[in-house]
Protein backbone atom coordinates (compact mmCIF):
# COMPACT_ATOMS: atom_id res chain seq x y z
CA UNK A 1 49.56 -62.42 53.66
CA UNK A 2 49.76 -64.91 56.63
CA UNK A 3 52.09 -67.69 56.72
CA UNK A 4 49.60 -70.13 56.33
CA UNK A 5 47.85 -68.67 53.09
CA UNK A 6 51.50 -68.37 51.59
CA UNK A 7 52.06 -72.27 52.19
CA UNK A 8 48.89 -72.81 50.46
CA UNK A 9 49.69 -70.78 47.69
CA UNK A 10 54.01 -70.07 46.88
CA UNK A 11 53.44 -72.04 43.63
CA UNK A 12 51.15 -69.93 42.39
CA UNK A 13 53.59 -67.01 43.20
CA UNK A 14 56.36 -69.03 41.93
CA UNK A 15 54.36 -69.34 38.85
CA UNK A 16 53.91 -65.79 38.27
CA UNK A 17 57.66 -65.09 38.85
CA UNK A 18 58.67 -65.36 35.34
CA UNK A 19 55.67 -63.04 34.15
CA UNK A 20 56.95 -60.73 36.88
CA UNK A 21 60.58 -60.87 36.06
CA UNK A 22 59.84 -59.98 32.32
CA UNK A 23 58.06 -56.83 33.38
CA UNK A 24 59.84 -55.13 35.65
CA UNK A 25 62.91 -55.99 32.70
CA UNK A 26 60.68 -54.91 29.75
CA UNK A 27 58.48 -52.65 31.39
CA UNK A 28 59.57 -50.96 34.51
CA UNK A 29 63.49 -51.45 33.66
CA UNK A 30 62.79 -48.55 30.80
CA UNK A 31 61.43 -46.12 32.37
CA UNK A 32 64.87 -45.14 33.80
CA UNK A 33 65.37 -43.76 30.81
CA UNK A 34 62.79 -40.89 31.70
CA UNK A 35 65.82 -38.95 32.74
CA UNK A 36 66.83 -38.14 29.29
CA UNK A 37 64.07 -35.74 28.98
CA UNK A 38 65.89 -33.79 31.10
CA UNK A 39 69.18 -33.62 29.84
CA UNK A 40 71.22 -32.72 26.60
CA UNK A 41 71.86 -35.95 26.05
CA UNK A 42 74.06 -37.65 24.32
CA UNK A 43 75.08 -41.63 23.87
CA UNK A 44 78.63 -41.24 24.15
CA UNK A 45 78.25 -39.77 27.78
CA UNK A 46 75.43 -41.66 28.95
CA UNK A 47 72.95 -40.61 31.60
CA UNK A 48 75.60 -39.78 34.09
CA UNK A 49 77.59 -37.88 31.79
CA UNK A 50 74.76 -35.64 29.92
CA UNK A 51 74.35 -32.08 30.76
CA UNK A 52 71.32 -31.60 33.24
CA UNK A 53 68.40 -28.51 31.62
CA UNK A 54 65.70 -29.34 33.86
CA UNK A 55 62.11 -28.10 31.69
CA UNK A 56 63.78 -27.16 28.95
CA UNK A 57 62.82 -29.53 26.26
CA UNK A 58 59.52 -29.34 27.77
CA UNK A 59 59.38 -25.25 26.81
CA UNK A 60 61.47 -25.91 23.72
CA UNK A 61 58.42 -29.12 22.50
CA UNK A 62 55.77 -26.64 23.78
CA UNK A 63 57.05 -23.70 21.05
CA UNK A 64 57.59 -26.17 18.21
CA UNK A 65 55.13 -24.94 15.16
CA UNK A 66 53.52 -28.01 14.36
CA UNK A 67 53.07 -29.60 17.93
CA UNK A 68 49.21 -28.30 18.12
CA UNK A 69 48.84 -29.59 14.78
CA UNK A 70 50.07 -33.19 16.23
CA UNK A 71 48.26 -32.92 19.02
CA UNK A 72 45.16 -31.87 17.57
CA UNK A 73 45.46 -34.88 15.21
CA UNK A 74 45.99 -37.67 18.32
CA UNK A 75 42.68 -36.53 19.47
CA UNK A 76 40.76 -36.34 17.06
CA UNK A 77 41.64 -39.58 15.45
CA UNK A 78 41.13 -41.50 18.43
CA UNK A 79 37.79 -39.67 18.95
CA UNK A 80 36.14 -40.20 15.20
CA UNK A 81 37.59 -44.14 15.56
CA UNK A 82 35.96 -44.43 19.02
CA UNK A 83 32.49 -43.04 18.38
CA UNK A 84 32.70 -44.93 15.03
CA UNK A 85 33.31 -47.84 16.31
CA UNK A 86 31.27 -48.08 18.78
CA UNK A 87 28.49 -47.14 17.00
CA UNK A 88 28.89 -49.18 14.32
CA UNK A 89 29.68 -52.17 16.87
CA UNK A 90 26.11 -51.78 18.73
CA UNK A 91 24.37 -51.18 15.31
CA UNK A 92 25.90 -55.20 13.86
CA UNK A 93 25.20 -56.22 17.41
CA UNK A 94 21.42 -55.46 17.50
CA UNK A 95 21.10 -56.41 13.75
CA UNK A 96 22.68 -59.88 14.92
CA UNK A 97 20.64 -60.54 17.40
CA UNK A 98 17.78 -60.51 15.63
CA UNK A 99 19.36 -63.34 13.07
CA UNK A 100 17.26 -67.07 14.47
CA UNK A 101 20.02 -69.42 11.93
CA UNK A 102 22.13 -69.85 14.82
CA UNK A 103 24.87 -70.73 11.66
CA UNK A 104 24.71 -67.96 10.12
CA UNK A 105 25.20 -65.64 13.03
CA UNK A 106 28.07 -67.55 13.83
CA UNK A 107 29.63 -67.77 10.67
CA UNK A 108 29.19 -63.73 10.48
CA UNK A 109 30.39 -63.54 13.82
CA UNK A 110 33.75 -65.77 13.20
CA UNK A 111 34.27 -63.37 9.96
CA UNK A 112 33.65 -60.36 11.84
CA UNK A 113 36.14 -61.05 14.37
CA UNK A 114 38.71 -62.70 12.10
CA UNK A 115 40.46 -59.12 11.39
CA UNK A 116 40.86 -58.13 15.26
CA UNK A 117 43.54 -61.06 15.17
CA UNK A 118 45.82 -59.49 11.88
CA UNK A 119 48.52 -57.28 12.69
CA UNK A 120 48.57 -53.93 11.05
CA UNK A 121 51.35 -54.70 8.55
CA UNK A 122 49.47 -57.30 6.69
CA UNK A 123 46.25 -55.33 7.10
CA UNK A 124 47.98 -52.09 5.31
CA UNK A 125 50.16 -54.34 2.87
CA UNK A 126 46.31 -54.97 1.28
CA UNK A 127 44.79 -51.80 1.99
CA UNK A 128 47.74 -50.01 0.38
CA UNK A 129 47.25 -53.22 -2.38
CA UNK A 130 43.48 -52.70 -3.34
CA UNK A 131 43.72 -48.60 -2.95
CA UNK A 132 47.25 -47.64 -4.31
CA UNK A 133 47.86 -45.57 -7.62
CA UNK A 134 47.64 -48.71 -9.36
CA UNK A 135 45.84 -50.97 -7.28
CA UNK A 136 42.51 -52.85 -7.41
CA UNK A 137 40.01 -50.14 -7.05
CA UNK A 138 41.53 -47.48 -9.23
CA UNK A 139 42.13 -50.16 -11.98
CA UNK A 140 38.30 -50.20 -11.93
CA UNK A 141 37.69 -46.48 -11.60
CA UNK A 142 40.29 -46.15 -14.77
CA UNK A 143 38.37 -48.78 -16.71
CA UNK A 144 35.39 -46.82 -16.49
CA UNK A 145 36.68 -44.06 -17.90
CA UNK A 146 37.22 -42.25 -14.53
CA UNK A 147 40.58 -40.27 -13.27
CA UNK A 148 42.35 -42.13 -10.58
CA UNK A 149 42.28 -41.11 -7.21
CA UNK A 150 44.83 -40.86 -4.92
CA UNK A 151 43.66 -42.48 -1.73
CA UNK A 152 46.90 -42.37 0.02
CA UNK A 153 48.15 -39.16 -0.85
CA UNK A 154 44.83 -37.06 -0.56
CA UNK A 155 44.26 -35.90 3.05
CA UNK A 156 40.35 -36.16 3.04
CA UNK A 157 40.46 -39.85 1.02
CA UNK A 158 43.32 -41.20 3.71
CA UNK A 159 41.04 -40.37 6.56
CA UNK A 160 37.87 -41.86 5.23
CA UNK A 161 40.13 -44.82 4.62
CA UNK A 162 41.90 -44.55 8.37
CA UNK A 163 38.63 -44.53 9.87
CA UNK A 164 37.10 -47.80 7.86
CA UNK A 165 39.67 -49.95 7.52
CA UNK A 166 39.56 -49.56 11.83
CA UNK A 167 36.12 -49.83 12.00
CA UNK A 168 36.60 -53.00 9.74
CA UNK A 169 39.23 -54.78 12.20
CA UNK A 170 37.83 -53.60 15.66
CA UNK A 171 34.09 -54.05 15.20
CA UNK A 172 33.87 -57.62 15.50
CA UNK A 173 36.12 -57.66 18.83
CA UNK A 174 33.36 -55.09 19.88
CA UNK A 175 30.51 -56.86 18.59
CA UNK A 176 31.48 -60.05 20.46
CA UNK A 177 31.95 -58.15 24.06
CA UNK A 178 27.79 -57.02 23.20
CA UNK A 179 26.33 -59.96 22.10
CA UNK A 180 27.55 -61.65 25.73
CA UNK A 181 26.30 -58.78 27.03
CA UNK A 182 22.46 -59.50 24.99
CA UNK A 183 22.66 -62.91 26.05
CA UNK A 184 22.38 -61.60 30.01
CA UNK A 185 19.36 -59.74 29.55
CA UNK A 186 16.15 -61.48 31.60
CA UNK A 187 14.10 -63.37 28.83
CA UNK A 188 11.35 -62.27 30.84
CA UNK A 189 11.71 -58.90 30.06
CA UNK A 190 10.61 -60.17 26.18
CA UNK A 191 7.53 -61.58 27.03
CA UNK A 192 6.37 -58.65 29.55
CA UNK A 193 6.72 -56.51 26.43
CA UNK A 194 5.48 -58.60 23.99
CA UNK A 195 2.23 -59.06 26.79
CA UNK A 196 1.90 -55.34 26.25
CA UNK A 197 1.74 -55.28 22.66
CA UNK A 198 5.42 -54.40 22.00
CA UNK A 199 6.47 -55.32 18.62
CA UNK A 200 10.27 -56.06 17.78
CA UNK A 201 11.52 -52.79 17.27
CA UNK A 202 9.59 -51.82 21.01
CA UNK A 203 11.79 -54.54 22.29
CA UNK A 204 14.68 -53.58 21.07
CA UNK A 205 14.15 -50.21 22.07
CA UNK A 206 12.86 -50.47 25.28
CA UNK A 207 14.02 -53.70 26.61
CA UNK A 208 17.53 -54.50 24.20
CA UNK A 209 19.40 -51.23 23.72
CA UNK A 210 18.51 -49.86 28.07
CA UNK A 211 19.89 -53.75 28.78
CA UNK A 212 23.48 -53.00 26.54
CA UNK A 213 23.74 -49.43 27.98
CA UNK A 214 26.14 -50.09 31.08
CA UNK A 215 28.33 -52.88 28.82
CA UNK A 216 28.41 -49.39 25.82
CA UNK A 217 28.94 -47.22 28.59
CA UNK A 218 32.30 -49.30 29.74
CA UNK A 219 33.62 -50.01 26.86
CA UNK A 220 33.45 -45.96 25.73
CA UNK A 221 34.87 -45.04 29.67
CA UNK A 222 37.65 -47.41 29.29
CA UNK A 223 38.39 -45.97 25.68
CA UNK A 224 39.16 -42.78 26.90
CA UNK A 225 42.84 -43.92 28.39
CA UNK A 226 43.80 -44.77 24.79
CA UNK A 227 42.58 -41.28 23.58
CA UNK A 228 46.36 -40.24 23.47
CA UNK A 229 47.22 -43.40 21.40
CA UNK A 230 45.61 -42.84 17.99
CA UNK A 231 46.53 -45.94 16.16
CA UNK A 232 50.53 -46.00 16.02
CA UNK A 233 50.60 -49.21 13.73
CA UNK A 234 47.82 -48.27 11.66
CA UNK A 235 49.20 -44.92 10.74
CA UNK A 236 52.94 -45.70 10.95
CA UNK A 237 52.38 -48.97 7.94
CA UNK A 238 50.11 -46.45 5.76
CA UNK A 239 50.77 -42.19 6.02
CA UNK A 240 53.23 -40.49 3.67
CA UNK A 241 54.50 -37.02 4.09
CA UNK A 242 51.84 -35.71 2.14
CA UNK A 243 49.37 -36.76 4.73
CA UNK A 244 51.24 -35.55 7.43
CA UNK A 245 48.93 -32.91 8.10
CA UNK A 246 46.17 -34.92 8.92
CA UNK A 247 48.00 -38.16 10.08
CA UNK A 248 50.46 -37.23 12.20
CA UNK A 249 50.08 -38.14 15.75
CA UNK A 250 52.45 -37.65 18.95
CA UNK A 251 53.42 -41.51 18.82
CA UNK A 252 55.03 -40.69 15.04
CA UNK A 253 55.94 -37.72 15.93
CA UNK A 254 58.27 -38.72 18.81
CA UNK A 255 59.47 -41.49 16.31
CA UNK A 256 60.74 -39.06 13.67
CA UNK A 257 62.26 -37.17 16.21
CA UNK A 258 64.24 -39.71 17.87
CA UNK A 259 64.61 -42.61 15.19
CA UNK A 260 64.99 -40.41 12.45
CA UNK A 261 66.43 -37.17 13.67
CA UNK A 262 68.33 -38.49 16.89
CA UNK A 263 66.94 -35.77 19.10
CA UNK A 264 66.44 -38.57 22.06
CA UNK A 265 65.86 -35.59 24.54
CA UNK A 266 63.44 -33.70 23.03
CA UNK A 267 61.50 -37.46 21.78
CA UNK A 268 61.64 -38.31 24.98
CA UNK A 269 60.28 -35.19 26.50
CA UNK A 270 57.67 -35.91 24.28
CA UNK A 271 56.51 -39.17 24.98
CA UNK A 272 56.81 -38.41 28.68
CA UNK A 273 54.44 -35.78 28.06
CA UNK A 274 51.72 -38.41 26.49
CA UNK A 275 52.21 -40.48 29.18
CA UNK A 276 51.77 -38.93 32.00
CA UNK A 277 48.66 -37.17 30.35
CA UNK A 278 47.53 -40.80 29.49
CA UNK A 279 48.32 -42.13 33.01
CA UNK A 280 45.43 -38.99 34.15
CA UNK A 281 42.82 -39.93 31.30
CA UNK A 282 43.21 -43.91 32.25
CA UNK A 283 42.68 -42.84 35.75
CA UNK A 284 39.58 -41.00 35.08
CA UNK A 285 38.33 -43.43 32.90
CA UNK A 286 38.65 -46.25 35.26
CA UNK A 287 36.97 -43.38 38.06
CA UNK A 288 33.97 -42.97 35.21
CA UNK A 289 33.99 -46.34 34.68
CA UNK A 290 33.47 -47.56 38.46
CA UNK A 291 30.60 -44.67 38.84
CA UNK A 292 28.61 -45.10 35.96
CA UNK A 293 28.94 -49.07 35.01
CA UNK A 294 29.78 -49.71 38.41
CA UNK A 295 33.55 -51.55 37.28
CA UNK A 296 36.31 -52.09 39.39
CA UNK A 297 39.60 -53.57 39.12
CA UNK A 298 40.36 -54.15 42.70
């Protein structure tokens, strides 16, 4: 930067100085403790004082019986939520647009995105509320002379409910990103159609849904460096053990392991694992995501 620029612009840079400060404290300033996933550590000896085994954890994590299981969980989670959710997203999104009370598609729009801004504990406190042994829904179901299910404890029921209750707080986050993206397309595009006879659902097909494509085809590029993420906060506020075998995902894996077992090596080895396989998948997405939507960061 040349010395002029810089005169132009230090308070700018002194402005970002605090931001900067708290990241390489919060952010970067962790990462030191990578090390430990290559040691037998220990707290009372510290980094310096732990015995160095190279790969071992790595070999030891790659052995354990349930690690495909965990694995196998992560991505498929993230994959069901991501189709689902995107689907569901452009489905609302098209509907929407074809609402003319500008009110009303507001006011659905304002509910819609109202859940994207509550945190997963007060989301699951009602979820685990209205579906619990004795909550709202099964006090129905038992009132019509029904057996109560167990939506929390039954591995099938738990996903269903995983894969709504997401759908239910990410759609409208979604569904806003589209709608900006509708309100780009060339009005002139409508009236060639409707020239040629097109009725609504032509439009839509033909002139709405090719107009969305790139913004759909971002959005599910991008996606793809959170594959490895699977929802810690929604899973960690509502699994059980007996879900475990459906639920569990590397992020509460590496949790149980190191909170709750104090095995900080082999957690660690763990979640360096998932993120340097997540550092790969966010650059490919971003490399997807620059060739086919033509986005770039920089």
């Amino acid at each position: 930067m040349s010395r002029t620029k810089l005169r132009h612009t230090w308070p700018l840079h002194i402005l970002l100085l605090p931001g900067v400060i708290m990241l390489m404290i919060f952010s970067y300033g962790p990462m030191v403790g990578f090390v430990i996933a290559f040691q037998e550590y220990y707290p009372t000896r510290g980094f310096f004082g732990s015995e160095w085994i190279g790969f071992d954890h790595f070999v030891y994590l790659a052995d354990l019986p349930d690690i495909r299981e965990v694995v196998y969980n992560t991505l498929f989670i993230s994959f069901v939520k991501i189709v689902t959710t995107l689907t569901v997203s452009v489905v609302v999104s098209l509907l929407l647009n074809e609402l003319r009370l500008k009110y009303l598609k507001r006011y659905t729009e304002t509910v819609l995105l109202f859940p994207h801004f509550v945190s997963w504990i007060i989301m699951s406190s009602v979820l685990i509320d209205v579906f619990g042994r004795q909550g709202f829904v099964n006090n129905i179901i038992n009132t019509l002379g029904l057996d109560r299910i167990f939506f929390l404890g039954d591995p099938n029921w738990f996903l269903v409910l995983l894969f709504t209750s997401n759908m239910w707080k990410e759609c409208g986050y979604l569904i806003v990103i589209i709608l900006a993206a509708l309100t780009s397309i060339d009005a002139q595009l409508y009236e060639s159609a409707m020239i040629d006879g097109a009725n609504r659902w032509k439009q839509t097909i033909h002139v709405t849904v090719p107009g969305i494509t790139p913004i759909v085809i971002l959005l599910t590029t991008l996606s793809l460096g959170n594959i490895l993420n699977g929802g810690f906060d929604q899973i960690f506020t509502m699994y059980n053990p007996l879900v475990y075998s459906v639920s569990d995902i590397i992020d509460t894996y590496v949790y149980r392991l190191g909170i709750l077992s104090a095995q900080y090596s082999l957690a660690t080895a763990a979640g360096l694992f998932k993120s340097v396989i997540g550092f790969l998948l966010i650059w490919l997405s971003y490399r997807l995501a620059e060739k086919y939507a033509n986005y770039r960061i920089f």
